[in-house]
Structure formats: structure tokens, C-alpha cells
N, C-alpha and C. Protein backbone atom coordinates (compact mmCIF):
# COMPACT_ATOMS: atom_id res chain seq x y z
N UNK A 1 -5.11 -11.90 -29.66
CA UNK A 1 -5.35 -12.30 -28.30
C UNK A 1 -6.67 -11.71 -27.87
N UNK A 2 -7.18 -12.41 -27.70
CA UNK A 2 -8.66 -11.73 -27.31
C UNK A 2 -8.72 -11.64 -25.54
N UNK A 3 -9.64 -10.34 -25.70
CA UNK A 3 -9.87 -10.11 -23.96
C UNK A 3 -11.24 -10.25 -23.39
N UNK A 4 -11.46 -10.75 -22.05
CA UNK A 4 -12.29 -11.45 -21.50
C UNK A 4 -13.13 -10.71 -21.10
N UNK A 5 -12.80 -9.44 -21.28
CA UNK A 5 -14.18 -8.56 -20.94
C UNK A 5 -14.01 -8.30 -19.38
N UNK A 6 -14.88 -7.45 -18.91
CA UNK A 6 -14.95 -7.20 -17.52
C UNK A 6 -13.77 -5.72 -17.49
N UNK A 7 -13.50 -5.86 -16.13
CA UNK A 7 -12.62 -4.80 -15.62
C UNK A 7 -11.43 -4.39 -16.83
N UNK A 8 -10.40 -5.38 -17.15
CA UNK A 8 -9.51 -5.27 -17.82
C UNK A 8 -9.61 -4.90 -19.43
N UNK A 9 -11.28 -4.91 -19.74
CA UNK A 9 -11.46 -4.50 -21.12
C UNK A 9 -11.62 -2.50 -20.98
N UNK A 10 -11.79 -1.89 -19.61
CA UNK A 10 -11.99 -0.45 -20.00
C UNK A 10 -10.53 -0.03 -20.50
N UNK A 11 -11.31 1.13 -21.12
CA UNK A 11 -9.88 1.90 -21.94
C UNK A 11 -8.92 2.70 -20.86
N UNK A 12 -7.60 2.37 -21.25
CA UNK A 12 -6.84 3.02 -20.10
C UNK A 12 -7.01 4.43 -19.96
N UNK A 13 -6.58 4.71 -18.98
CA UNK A 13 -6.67 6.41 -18.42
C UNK A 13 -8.35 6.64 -17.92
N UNK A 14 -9.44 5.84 -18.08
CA UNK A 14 -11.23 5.79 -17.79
C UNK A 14 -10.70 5.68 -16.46
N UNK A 15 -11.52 6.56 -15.76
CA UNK A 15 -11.59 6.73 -14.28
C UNK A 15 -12.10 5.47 -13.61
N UNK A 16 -11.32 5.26 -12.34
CA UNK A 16 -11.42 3.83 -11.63
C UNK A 16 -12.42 3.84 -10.89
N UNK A 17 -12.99 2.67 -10.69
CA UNK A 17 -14.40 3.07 -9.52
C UNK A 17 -13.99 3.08 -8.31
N UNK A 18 -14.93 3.41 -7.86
CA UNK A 18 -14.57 3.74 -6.05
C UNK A 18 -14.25 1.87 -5.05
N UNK A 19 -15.10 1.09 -5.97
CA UNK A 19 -14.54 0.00 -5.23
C UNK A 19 -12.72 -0.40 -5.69
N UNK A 20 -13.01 -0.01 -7.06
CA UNK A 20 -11.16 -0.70 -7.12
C UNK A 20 -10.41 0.34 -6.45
N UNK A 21 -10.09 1.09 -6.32
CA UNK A 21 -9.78 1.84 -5.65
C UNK A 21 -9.29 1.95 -4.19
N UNK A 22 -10.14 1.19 -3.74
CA UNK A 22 -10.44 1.29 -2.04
C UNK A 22 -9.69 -0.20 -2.16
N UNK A 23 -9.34 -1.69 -3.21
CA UNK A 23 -9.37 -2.70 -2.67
C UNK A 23 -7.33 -2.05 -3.82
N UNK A 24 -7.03 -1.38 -4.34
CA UNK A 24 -5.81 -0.91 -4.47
C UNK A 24 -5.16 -0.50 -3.54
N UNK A 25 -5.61 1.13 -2.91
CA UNK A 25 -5.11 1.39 -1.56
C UNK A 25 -4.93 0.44 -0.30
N UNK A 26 -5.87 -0.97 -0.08
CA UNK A 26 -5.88 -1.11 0.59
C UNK A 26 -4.64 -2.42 0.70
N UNK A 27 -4.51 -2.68 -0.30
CA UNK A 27 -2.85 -3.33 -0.78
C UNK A 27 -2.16 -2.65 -0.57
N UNK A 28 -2.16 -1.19 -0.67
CA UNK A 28 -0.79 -0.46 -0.82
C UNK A 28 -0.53 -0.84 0.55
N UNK A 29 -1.77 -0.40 1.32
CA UNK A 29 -1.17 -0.45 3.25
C UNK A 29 -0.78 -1.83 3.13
N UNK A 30 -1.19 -2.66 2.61
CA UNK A 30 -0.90 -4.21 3.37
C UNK A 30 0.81 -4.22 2.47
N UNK A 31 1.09 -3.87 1.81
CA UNK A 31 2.98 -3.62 1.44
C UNK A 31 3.56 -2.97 2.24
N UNK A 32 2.68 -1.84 2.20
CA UNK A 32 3.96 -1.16 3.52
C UNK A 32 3.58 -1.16 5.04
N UNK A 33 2.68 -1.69 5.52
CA UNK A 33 2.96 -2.70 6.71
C UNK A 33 3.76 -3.98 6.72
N UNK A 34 3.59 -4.59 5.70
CA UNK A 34 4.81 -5.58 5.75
C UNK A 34 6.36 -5.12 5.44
N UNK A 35 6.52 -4.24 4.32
CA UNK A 35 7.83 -3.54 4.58
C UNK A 35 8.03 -3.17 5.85
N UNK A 36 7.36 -2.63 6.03
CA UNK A 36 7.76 -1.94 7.63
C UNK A 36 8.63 -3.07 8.77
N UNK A 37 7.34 -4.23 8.97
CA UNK A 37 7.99 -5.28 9.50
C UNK A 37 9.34 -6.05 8.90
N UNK A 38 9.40 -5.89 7.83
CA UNK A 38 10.51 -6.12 7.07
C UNK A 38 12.05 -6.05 7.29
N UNK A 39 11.81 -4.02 7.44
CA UNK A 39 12.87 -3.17 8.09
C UNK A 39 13.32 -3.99 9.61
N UNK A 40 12.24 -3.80 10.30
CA UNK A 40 12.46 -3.89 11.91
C UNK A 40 13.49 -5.34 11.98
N UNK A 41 12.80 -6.65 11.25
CA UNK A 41 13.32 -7.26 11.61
C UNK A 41 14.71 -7.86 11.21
N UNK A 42 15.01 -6.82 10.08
CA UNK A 42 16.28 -7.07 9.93
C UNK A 42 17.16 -5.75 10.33
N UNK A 43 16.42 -5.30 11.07
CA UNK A 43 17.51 -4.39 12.26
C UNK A 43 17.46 -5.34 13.65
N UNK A 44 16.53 -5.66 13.72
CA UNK A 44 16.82 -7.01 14.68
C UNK A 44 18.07 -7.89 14.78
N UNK A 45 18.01 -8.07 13.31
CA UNK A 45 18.89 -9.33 13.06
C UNK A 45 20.06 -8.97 13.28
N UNK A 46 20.02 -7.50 12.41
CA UNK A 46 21.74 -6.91 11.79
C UNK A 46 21.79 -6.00 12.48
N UNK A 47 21.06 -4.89 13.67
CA UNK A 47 21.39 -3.78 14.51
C UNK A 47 22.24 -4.14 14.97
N UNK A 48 22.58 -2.61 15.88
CA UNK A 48 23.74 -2.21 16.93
C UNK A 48 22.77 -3.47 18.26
N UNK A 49 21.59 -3.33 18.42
CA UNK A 49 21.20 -3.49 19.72
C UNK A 49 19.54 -3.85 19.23
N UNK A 50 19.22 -4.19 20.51
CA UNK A 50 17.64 -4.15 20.39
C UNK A 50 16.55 -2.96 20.09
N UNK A 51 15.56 -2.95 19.55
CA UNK A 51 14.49 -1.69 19.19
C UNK A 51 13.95 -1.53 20.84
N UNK A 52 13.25 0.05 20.72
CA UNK A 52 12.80 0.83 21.79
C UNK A 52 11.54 -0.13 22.12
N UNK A 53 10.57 -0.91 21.10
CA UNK A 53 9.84 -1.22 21.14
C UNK A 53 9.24 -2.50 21.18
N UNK A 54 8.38 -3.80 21.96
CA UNK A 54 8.21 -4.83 21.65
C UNK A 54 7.53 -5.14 20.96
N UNK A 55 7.20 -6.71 20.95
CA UNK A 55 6.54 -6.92 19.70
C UNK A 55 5.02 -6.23 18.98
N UNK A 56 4.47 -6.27 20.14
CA UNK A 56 2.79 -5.40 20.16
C UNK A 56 3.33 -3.85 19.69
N UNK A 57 3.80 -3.51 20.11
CA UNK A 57 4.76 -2.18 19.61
C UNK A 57 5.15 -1.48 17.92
N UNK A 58 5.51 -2.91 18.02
CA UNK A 58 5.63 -3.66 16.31
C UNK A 58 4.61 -3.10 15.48
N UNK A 59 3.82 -4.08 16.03
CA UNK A 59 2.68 -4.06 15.10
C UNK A 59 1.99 -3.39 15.13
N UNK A 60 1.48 -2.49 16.21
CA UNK A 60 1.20 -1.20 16.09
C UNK A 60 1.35 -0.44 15.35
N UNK A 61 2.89 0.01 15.11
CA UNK A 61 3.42 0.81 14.15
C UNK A 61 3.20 0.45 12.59
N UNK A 62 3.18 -1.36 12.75
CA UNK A 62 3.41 -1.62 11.37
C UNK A 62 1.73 -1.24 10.56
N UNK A 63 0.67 -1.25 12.01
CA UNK A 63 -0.53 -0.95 11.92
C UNK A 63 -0.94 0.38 11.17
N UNK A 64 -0.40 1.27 12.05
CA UNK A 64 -0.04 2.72 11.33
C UNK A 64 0.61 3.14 10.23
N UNK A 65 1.59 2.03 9.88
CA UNK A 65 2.22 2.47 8.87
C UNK A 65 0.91 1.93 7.43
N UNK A 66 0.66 0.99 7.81
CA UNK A 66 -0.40 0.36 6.60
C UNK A 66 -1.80 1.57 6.64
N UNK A 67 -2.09 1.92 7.48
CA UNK A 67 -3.33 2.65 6.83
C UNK A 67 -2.91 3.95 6.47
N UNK A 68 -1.88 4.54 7.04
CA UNK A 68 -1.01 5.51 6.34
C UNK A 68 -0.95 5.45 4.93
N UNK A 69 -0.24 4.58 4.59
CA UNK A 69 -0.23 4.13 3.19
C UNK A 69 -1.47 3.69 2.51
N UNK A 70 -1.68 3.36 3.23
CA UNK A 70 -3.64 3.10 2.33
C UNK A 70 -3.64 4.26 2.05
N UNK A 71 -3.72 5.21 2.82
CA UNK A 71 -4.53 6.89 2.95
C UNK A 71 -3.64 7.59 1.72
N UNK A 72 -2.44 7.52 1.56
CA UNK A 72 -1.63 8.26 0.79
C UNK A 72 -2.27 8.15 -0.57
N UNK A 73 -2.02 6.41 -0.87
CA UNK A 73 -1.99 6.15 -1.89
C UNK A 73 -3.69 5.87 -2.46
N UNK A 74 -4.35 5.60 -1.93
CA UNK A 74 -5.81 6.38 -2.15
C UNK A 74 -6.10 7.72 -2.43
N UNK A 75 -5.44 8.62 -1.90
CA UNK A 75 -5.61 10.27 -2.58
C UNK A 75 -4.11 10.37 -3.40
N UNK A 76 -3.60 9.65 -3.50
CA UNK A 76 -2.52 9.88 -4.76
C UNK A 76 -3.16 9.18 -6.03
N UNK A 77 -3.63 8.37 -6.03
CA UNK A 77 -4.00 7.51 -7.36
C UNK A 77 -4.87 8.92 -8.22
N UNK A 78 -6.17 9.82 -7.33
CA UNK A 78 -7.02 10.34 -7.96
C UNK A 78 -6.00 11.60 -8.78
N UNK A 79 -5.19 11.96 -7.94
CA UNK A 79 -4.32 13.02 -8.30
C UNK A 79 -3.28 12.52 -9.81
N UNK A 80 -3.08 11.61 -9.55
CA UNK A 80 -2.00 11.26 -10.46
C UNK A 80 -2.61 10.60 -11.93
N UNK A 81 -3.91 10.09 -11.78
CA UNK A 81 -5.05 9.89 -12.77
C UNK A 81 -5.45 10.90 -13.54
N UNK A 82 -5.63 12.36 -12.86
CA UNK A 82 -6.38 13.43 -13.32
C UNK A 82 -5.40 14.11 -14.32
N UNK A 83 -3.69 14.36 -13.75
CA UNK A 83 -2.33 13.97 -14.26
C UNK A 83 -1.80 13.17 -15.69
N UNK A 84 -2.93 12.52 -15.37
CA UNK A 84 -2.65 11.58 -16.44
C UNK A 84 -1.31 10.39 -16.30
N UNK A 85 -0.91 10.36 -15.37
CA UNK A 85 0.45 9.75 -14.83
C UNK A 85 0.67 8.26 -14.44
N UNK A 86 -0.90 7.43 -14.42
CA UNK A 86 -0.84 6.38 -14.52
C UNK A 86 -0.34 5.43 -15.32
């Protein structure tokens, strides 16, 4: 099977560049902002009652929760690389 060269030809464990990196983390937030919304709305569906919060509220949080997770998992990748744990 031959490989096409580019990104997917470096040898595993070779340190990632700063752009993949930044466009990894920045998936991680966009998963767990949508998990997030995920949760809510099936406590919506299936809660006792309605949330403290409306919709702008929402997304706020779900706002916070995504660059949160960007942030984590951007300084976890370097840690867990150096680890060798990838």
C-alpha cells in the first residue's frame, strides 16, 4: 500500500507542528461544546423540570465549555507526546 506523502508519511511519535495542533485542539472544543449541548438537551427532554438557564445561556456555557477543552487538550497532547502516550 503505498503512502501519499505529506503529513501522514512522518514517523509516529515526531513531534506535531504547532499548526496541527492548534486545528486538533480546536476540534477537541468543537466535541465538547457539542457534547455539552448534547447533555442539556436531553435533560430537557428527559429532566425533572426545566434548566436554570435559557437558550443564550446555553450557548454560552456550551461556549466555555469548547475553549475549555480546546485549552486542556492543547496542553495535554504536548504532555502526553513527551510521555510517549500517543
Amino acid at each position: 500500500m503505498a503512502d501519499g506523502g505529506g503529513e501522514s508519511a512522518r514517523a509516529r511519535g515526531a513531534p506535531a507542528t504547532p499548526r496541527a495542533r492548534v486545528r486538533s485542539a480546536a476540534l477537541w472544543g468543537v466535541v465538547g461544546g457539542f457534547a455539552f449541548l448534547v447533555l442539556a438537551q436531553g435533560y430537557r427532554l428527559l429532566g425533572p423540570g426545566p434548566l436554570p438557564v435559557g437558550l443564550w445561556g446555553l450557548a454560552l456555557v456550551a461556549l466555555g465549555v469548547g475553549v475549555a477543552s480546546a485549552g486542556l487538550s492543547y496542553l495535554a497532547e504536548a504532555r502526553l507526546r513527551a510521555k510517549r502516550r500517543t
